[in-house]
C-alpha atoms as a PDB file:
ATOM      1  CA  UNK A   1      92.756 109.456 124.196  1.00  0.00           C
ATOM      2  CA  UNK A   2      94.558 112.490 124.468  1.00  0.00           C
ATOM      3  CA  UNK A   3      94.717 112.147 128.734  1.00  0.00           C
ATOM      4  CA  UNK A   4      96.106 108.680 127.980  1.00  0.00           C
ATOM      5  CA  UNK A   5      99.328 110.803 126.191  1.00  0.00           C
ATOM      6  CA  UNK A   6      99.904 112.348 129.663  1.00  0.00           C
ATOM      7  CA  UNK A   7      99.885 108.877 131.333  1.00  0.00           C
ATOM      8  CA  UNK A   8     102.632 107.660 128.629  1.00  0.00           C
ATOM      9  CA  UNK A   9     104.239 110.809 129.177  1.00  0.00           C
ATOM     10  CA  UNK A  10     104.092 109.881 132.905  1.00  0.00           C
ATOM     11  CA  UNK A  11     104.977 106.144 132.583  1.00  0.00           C
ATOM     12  CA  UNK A  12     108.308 107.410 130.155  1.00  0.00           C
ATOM     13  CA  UNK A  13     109.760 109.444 132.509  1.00  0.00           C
ATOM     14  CA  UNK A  14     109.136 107.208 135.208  1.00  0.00           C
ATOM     15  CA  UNK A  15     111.759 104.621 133.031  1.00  0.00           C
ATOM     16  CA  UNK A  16     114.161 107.551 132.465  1.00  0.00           C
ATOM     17  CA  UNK A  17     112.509 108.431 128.963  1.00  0.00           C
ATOM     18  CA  UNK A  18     110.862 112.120 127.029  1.00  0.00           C
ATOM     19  CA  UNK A  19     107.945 111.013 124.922  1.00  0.00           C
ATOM     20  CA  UNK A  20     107.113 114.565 123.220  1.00  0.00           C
ATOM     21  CA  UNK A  21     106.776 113.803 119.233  1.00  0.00           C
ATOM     22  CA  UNK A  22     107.420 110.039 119.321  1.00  0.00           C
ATOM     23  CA  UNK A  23     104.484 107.935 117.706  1.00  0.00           C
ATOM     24  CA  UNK A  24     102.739 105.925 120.236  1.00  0.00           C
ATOM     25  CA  UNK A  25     104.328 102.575 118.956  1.00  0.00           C
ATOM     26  CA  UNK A  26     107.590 103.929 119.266  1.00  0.00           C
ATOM     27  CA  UNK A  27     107.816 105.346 122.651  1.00  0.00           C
ATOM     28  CA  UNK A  28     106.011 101.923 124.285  1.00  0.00           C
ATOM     29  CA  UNK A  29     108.786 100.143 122.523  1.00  0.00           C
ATOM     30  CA  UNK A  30     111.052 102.444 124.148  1.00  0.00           C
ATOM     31  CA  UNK A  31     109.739 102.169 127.823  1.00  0.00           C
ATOM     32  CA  UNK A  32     109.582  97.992 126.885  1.00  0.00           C
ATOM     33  CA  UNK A  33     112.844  97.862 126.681  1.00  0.00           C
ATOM     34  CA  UNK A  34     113.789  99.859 129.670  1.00  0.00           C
ATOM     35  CA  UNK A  35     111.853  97.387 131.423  1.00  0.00           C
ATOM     36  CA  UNK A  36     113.670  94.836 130.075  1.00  0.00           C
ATOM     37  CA  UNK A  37     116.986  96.082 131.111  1.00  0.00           C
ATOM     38  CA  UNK A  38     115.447  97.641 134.746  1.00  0.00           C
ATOM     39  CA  UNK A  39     114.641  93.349 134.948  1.00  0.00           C
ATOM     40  CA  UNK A  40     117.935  92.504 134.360  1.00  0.00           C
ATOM     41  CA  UNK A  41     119.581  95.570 136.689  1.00  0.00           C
ATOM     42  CA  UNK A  42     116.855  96.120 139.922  1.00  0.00           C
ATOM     43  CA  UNK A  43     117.857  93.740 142.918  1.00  0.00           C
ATOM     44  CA  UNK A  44     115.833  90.441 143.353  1.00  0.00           C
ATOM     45  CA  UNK A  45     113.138  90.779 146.019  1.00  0.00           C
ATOM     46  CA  UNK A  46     109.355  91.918 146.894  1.00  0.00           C
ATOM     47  CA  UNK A  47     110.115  95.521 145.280  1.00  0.00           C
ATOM     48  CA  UNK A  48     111.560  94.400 142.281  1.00  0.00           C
ATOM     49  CA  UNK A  49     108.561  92.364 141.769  1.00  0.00           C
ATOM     50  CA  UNK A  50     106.143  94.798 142.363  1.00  0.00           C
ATOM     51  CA  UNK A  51     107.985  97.340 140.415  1.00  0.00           C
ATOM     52  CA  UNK A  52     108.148  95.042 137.326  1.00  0.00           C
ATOM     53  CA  UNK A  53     104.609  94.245 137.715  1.00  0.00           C
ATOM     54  CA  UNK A  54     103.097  97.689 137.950  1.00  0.00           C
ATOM     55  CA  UNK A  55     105.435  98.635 134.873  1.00  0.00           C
ATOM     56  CA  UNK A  56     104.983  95.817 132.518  1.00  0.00           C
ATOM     57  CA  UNK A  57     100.763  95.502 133.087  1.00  0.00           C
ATOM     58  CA  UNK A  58     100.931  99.794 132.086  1.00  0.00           C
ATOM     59  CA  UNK A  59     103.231  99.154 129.081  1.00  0.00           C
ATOM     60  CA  UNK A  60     101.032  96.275 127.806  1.00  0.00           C
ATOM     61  CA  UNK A  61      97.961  98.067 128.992  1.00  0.00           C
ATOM     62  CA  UNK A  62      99.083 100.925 126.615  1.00  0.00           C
ATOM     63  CA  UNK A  63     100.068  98.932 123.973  1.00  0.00           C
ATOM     64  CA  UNK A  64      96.244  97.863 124.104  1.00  0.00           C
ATOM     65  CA  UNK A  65      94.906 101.088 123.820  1.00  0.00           C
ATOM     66  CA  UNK A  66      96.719 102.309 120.542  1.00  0.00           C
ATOM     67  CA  UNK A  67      96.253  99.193 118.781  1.00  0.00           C
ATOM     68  CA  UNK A  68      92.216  99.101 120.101  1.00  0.00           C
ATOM     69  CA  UNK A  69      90.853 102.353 120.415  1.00  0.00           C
ATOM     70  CA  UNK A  70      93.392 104.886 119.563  1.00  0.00           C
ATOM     71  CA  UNK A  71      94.280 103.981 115.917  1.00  0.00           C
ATOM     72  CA  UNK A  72      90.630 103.902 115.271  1.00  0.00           C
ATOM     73  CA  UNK A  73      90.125 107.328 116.511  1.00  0.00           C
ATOM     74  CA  UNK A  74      92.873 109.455 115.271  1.00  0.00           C
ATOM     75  CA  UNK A  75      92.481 107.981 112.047  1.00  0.00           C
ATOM     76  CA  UNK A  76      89.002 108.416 111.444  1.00  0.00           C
ATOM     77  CA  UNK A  77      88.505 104.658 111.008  1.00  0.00           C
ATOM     78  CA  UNK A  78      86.226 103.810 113.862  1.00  0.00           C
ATOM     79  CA  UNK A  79      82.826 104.576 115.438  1.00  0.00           C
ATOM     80  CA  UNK A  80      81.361 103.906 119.171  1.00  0.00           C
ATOM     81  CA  UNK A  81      77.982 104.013 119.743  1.00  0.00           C
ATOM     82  CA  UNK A  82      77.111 105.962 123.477  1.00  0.00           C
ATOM     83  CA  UNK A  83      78.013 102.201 125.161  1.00  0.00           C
ATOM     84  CA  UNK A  84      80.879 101.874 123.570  1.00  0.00           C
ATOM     85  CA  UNK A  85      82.109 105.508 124.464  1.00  0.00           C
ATOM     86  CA  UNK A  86      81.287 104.557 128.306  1.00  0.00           C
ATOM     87  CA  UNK A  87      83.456 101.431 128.183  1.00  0.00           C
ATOM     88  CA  UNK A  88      86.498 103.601 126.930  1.00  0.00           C
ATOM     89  CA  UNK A  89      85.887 106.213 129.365  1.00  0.00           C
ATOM     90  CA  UNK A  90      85.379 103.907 131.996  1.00  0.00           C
ATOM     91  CA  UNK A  91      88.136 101.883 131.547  1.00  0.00           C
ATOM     92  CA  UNK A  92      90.452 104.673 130.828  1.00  0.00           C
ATOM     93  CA  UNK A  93      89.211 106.528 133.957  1.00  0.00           C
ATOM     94  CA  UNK A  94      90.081 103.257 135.984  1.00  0.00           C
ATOM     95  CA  UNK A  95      93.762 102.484 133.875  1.00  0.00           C
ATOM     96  CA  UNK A  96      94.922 106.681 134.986  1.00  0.00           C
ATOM     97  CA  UNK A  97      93.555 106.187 138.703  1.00  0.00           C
ATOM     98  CA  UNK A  98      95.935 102.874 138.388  1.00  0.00           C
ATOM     99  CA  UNK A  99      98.819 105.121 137.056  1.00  0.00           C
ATOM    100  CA  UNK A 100      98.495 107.938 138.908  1.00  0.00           C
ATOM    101  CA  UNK A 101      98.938 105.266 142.583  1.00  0.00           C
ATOM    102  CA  UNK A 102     102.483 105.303 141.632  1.00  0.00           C
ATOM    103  CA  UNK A 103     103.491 107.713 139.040  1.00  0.00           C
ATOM    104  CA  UNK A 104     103.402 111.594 139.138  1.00  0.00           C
ATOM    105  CA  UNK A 105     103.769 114.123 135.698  1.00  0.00           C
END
């Protein structure tokens, strides 16, 4: 979970944001509502689309993995069997290679 931080790191300062001691929650609420107001500002075309895609599916996609996996790890609440572990990995592999196609640290 802890290479996800440095793809929320990545995604905040993308949207003109520091996450450093923000909880989770707080920071995607943050970068939510810069996409909010970058929908509202960018100018209408194929960029603007793409744009809002790629940074609404990583918000949400975030979002996903506090309230799924993370929680349940940091707080001691949750165990994965080897399987389980593979799917997060997996998955989490797939979501930075995703991230890292258009954002940088």
């Amino acid at each position: 979970m802890l290479i996800l931080e440095r793809g929320l790191g990545a995604l905040a300062k993308d949207v003109e944001l520091t996450f450093d001691v923000q909880q989770w929650n707080t920071i995607i609420d943050q970068i939510e509502k810069k996409i909010r107001e970058l929908s509202q500002s960018l100018s209408k075309g194929i960029s603007k689309n793409e744009r809002m895609q790629f940074l609404s599916e990583a918000a949400k996609e975030f979002f996903y993995f506090k309230d799924g996996w993370r929680n349940y790890v940091s707080h001691g609440r949750g165990d994965y069997d080897e399987h389980q572990a593979a799917s997060v990995l997996e998955h989490t592999r797939a979501f930075m290679n995703h991230l890292s196609s258009q954002l940088s640290e």
